[in-house]
PDB file of N, CA and C in Angstrom:
ATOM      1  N   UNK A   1       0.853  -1.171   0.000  1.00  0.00           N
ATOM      2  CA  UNK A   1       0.000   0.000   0.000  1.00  0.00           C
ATOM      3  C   UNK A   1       0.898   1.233   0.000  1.00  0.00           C
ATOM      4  N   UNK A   2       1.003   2.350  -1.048  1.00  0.00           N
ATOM      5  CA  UNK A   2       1.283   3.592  -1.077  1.00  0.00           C
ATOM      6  C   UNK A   2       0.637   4.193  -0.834  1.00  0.00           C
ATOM      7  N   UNK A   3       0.966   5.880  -0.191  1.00  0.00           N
ATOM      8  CA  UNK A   3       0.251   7.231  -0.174  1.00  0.00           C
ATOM      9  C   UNK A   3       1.687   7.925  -0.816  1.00  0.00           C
ATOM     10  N   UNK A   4       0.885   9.144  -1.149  1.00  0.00           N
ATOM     11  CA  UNK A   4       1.745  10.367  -1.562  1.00  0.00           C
ATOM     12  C   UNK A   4       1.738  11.260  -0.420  1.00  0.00           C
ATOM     13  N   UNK A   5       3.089  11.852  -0.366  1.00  0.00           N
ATOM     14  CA  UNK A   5       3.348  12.671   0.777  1.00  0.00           C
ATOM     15  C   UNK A   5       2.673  14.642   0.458  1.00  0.00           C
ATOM     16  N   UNK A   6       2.076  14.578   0.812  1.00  0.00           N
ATOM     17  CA  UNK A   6       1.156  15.992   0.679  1.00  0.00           C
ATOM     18  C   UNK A   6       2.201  17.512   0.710  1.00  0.00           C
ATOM     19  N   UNK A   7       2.832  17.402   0.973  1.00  0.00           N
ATOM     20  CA  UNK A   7       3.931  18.883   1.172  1.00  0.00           C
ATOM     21  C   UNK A   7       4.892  18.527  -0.549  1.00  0.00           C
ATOM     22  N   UNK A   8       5.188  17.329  -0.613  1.00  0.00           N
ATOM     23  CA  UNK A   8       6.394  17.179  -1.684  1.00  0.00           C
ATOM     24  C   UNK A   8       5.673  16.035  -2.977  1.00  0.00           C
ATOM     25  N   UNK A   9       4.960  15.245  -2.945  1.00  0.00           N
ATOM     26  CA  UNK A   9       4.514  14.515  -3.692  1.00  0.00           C
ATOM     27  C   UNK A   9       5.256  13.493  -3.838  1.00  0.00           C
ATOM     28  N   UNK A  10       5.985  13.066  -3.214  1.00  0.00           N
ATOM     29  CA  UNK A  10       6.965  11.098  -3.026  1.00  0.00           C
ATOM     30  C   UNK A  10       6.042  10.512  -2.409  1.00  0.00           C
ATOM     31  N   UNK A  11       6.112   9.292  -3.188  1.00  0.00           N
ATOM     32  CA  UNK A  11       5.123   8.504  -3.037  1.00  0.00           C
ATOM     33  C   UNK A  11       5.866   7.709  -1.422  1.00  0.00           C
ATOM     34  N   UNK A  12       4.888   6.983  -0.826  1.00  0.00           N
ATOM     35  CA  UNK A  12       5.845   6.390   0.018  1.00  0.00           C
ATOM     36  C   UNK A  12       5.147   5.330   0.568  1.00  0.00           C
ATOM     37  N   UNK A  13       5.662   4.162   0.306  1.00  0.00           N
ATOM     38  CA  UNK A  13       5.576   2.439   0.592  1.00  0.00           C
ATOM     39  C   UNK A  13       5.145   2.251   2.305  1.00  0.00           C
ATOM     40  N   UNK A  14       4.330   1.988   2.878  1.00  0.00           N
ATOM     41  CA  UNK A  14       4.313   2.141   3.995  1.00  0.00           C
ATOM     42  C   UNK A  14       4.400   1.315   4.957  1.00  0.00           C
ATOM     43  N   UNK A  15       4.674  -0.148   3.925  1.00  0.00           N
ATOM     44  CA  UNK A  15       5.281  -1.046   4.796  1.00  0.00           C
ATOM     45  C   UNK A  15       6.551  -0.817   4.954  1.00  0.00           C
ATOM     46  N   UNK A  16       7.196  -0.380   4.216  1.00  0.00           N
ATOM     47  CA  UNK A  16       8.898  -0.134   3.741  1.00  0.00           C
ATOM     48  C   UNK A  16       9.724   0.976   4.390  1.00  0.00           C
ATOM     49  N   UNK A  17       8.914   1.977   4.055  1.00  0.00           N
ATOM     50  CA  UNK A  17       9.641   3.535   3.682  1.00  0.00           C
ATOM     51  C   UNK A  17       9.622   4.248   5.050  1.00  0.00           C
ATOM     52  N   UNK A  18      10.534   5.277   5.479  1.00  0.00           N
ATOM     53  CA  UNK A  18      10.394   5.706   6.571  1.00  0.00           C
ATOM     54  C   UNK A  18       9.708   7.083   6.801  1.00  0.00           C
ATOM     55  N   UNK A  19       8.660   7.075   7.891  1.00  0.00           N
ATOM     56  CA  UNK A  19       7.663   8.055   7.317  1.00  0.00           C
ATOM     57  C   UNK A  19       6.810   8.682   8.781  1.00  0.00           C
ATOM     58  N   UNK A  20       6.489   9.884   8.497  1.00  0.00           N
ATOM     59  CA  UNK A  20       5.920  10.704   9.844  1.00  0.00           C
ATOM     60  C   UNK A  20       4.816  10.883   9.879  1.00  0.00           C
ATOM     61  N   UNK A  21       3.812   9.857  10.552  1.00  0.00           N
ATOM     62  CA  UNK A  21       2.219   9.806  10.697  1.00  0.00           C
ATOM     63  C   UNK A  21       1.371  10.328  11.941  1.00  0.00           C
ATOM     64  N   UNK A  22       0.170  10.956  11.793  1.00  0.00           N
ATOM     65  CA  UNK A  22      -0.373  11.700  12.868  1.00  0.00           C
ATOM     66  C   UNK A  22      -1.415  10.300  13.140  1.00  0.00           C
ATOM     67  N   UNK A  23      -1.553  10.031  14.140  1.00  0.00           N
ATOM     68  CA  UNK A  23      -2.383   9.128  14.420  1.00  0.00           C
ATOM     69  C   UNK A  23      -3.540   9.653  14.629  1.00  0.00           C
ATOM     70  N   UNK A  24      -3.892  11.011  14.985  1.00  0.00           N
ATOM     71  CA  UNK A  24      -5.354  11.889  14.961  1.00  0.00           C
ATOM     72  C   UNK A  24      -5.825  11.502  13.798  1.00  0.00           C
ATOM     73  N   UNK A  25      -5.433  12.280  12.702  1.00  0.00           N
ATOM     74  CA  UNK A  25      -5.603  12.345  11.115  1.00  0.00           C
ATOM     75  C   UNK A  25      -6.137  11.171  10.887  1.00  0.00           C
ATOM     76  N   UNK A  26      -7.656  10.794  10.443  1.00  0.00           N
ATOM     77  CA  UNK A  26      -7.600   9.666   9.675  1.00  0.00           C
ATOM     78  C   UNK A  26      -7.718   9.685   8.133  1.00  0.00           C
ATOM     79  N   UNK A  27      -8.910  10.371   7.948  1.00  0.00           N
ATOM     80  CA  UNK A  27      -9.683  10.748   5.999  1.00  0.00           C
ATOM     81  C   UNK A  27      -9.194  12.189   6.197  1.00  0.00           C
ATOM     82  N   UNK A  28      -8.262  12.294   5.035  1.00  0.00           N
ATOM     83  CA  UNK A  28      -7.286  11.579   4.792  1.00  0.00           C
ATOM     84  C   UNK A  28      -5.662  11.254   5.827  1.00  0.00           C
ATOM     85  N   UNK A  29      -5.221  10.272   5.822  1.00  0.00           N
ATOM     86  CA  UNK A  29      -4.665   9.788   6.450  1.00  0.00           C
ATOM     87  C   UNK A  29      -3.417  10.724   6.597  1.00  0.00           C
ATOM     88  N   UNK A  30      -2.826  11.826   7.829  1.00  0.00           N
ATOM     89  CA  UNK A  30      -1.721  12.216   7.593  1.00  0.00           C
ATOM     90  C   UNK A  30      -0.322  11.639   7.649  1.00  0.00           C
ATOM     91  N   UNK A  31       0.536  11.712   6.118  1.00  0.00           N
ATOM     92  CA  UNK A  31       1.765  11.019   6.287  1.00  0.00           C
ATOM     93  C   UNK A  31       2.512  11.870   5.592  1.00  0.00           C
ATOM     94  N   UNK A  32       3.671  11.746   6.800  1.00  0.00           N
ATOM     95  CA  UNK A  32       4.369  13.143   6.005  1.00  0.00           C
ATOM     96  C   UNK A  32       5.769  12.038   5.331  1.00  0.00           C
ATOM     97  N   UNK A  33       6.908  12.419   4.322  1.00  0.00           N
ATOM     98  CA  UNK A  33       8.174  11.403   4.251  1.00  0.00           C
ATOM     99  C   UNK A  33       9.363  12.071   5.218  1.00  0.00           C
ATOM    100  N   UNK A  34      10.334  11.693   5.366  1.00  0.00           N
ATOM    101  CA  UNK A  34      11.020  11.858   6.126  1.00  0.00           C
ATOM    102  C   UNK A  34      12.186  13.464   5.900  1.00  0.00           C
ATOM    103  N   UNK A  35      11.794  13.643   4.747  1.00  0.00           N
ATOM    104  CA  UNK A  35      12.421  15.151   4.344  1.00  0.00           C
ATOM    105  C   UNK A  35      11.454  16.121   4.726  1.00  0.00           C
ATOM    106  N   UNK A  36      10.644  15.958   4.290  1.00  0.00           N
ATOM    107  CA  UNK A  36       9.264  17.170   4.811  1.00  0.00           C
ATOM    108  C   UNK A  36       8.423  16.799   5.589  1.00  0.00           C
ATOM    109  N   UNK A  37       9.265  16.467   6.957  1.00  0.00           N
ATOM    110  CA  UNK A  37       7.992  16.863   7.744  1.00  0.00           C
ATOM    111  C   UNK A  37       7.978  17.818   8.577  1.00  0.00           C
ATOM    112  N   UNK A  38       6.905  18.557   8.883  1.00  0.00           N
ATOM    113  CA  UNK A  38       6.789  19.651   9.765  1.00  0.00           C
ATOM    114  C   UNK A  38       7.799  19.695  10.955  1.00  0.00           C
ATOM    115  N   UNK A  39       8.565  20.827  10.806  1.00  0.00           N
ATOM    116  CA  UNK A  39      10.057  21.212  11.613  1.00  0.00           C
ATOM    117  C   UNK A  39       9.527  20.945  13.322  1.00  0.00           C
ATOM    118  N   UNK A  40       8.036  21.079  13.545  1.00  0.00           N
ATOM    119  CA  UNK A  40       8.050  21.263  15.244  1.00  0.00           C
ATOM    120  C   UNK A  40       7.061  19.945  15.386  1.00  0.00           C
ATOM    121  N   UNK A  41       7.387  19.108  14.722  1.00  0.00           N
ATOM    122  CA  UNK A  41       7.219  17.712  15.103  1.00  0.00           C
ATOM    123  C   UNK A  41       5.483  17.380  15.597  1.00  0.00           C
ATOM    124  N   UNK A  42       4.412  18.684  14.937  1.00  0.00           N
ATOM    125  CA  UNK A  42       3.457  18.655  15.078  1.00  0.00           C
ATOM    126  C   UNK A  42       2.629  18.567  13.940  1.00  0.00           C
ATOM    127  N   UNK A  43       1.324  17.939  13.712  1.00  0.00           N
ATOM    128  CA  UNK A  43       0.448  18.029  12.334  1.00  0.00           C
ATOM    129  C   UNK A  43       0.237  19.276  12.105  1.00  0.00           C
ATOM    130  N   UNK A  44       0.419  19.503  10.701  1.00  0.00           N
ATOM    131  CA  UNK A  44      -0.012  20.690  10.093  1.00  0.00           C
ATOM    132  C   UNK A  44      -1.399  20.979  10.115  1.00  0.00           C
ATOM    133  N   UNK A  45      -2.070  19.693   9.967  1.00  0.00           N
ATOM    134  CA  UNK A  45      -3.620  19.999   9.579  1.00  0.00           C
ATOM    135  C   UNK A  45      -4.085  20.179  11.538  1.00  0.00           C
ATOM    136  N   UNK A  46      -4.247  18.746  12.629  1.00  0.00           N
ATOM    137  CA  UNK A  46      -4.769  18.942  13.356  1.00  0.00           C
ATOM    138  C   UNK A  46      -3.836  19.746  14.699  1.00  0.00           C
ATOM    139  N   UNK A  47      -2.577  19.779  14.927  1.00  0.00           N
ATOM    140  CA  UNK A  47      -1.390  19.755  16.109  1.00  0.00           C
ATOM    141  C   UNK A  47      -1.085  18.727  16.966  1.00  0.00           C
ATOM    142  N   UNK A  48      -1.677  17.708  16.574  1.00  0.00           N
ATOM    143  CA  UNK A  48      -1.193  15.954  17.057  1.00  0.00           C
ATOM    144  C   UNK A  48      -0.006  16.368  17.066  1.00  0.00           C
ATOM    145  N   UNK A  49       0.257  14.697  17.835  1.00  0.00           N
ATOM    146  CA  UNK A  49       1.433  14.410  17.839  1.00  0.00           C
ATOM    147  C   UNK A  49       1.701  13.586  16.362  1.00  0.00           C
ATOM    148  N   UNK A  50       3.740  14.065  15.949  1.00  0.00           N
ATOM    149  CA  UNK A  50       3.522  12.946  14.500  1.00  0.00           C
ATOM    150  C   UNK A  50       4.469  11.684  15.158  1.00  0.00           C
ATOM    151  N   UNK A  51       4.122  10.658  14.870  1.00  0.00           N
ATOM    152  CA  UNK A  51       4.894   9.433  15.108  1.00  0.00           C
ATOM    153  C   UNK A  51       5.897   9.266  13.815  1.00  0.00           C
ATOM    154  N   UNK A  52       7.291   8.677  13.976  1.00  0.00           N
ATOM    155  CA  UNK A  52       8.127   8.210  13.059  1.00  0.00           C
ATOM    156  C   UNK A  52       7.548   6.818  13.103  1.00  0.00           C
ATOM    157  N   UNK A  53       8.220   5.852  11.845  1.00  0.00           N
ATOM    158  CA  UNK A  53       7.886   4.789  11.363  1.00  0.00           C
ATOM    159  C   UNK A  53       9.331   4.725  10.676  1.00  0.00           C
ATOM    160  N   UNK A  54      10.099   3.630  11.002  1.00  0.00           N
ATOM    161  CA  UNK A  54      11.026   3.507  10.797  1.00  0.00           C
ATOM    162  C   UNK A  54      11.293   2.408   9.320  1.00  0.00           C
ATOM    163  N   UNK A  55      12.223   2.398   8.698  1.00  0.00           N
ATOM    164  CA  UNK A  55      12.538   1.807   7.450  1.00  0.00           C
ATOM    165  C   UNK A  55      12.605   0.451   7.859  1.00  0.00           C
ATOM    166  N   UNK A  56      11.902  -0.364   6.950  1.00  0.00           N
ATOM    167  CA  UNK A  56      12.115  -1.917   7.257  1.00  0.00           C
ATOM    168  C   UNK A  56      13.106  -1.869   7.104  1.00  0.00           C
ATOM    169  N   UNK A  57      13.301  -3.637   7.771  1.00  0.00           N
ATOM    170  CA  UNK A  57      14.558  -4.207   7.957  1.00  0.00           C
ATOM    171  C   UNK A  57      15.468  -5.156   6.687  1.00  0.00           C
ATOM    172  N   UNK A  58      13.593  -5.255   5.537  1.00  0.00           N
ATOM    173  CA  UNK A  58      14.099  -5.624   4.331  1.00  0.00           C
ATOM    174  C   UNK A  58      14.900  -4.720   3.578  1.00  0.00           C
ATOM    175  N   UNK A  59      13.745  -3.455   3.770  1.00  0.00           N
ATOM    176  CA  UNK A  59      14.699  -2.471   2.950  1.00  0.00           C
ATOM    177  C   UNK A  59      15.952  -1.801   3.168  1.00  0.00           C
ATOM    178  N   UNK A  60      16.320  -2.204   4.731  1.00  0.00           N
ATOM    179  CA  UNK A  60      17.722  -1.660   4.406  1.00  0.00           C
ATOM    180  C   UNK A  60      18.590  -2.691   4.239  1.00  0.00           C
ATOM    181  N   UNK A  61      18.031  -3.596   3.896  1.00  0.00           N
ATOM    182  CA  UNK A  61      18.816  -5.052   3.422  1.00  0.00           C
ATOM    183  C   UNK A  61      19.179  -4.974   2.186  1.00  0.00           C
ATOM    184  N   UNK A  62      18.226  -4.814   1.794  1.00  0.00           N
ATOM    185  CA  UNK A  62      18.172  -4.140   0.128  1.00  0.00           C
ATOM    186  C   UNK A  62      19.246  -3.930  -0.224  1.00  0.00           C
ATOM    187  N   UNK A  63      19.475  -2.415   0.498  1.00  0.00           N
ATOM    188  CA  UNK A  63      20.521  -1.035   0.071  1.00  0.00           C
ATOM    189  C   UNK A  63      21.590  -1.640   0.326  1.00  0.00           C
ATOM    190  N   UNK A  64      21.784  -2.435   0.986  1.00  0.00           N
ATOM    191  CA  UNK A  64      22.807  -2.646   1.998  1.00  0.00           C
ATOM    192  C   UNK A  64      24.301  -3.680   1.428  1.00  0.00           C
ATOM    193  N   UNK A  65      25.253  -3.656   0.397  1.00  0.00           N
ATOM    194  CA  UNK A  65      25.465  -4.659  -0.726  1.00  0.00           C
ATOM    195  C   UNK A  65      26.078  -5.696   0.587  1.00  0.00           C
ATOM    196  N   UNK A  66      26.250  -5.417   1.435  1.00  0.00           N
ATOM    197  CA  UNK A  66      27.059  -6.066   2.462  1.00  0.00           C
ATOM    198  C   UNK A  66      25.879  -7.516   2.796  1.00  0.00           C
ATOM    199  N   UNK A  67      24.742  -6.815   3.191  1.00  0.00           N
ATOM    200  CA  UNK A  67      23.162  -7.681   3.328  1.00  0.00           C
ATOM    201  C   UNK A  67      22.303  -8.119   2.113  1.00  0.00           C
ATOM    202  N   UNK A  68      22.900  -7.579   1.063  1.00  0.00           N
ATOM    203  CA  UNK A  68      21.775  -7.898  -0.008  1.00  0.00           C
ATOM    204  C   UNK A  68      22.116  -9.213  -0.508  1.00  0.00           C
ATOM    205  N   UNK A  69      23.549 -10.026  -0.260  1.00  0.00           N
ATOM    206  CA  UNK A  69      23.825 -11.157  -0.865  1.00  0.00           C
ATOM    207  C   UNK A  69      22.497 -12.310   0.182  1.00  0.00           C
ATOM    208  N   UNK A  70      22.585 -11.883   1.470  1.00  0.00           N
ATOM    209  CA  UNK A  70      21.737 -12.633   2.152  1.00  0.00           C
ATOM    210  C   UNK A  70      20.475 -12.726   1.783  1.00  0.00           C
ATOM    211  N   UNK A  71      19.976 -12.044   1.100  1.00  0.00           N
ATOM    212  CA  UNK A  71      18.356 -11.850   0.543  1.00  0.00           C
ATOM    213  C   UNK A  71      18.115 -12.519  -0.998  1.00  0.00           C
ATOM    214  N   UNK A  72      19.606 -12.776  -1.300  1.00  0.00           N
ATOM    215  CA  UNK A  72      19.971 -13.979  -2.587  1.00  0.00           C
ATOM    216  C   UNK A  72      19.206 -12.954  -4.066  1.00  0.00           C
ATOM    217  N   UNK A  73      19.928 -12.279  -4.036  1.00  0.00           N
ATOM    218  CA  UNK A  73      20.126 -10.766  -4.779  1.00  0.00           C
ATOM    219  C   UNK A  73      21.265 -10.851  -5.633  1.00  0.00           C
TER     220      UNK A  73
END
């Protein structure tokens, strides 16, 4: 499942990708990506709190050429 990040337009994987979500926010769901998100760590739309969501552990396996032989890459 993707969303697009509303300030910049990157799409962002949300099992995967590392990303700043208001848990207030539902329709539509606020997710900010990890370059643009609001500097005082609050929702733009409601003033929640934003939670980080950290990068899977596949994906930095991925990147990783050291880990990617393990993923048989």
């Amino acid at each position: 499942m993707s969303e697009r990040c509303p300030e910049c337009g990157n799409e962002l994987d949300l099992e995967h990708d590392e990303y700043y979500r208001c848990d207030v926010c539902d329709e539509p769901q606020a997710i900010f990506c990890h370059s643009c998100y609001p500097r005082n760590e609050r929702c733009p739309r409601c003033g929640g709190d934003l939670h980080f969501h950290e990068e899977s552990i596949t994906k930095k396996a991925f990147f990783n050429p050291a880990t990617r032989g393990l993923l048989g890459f």
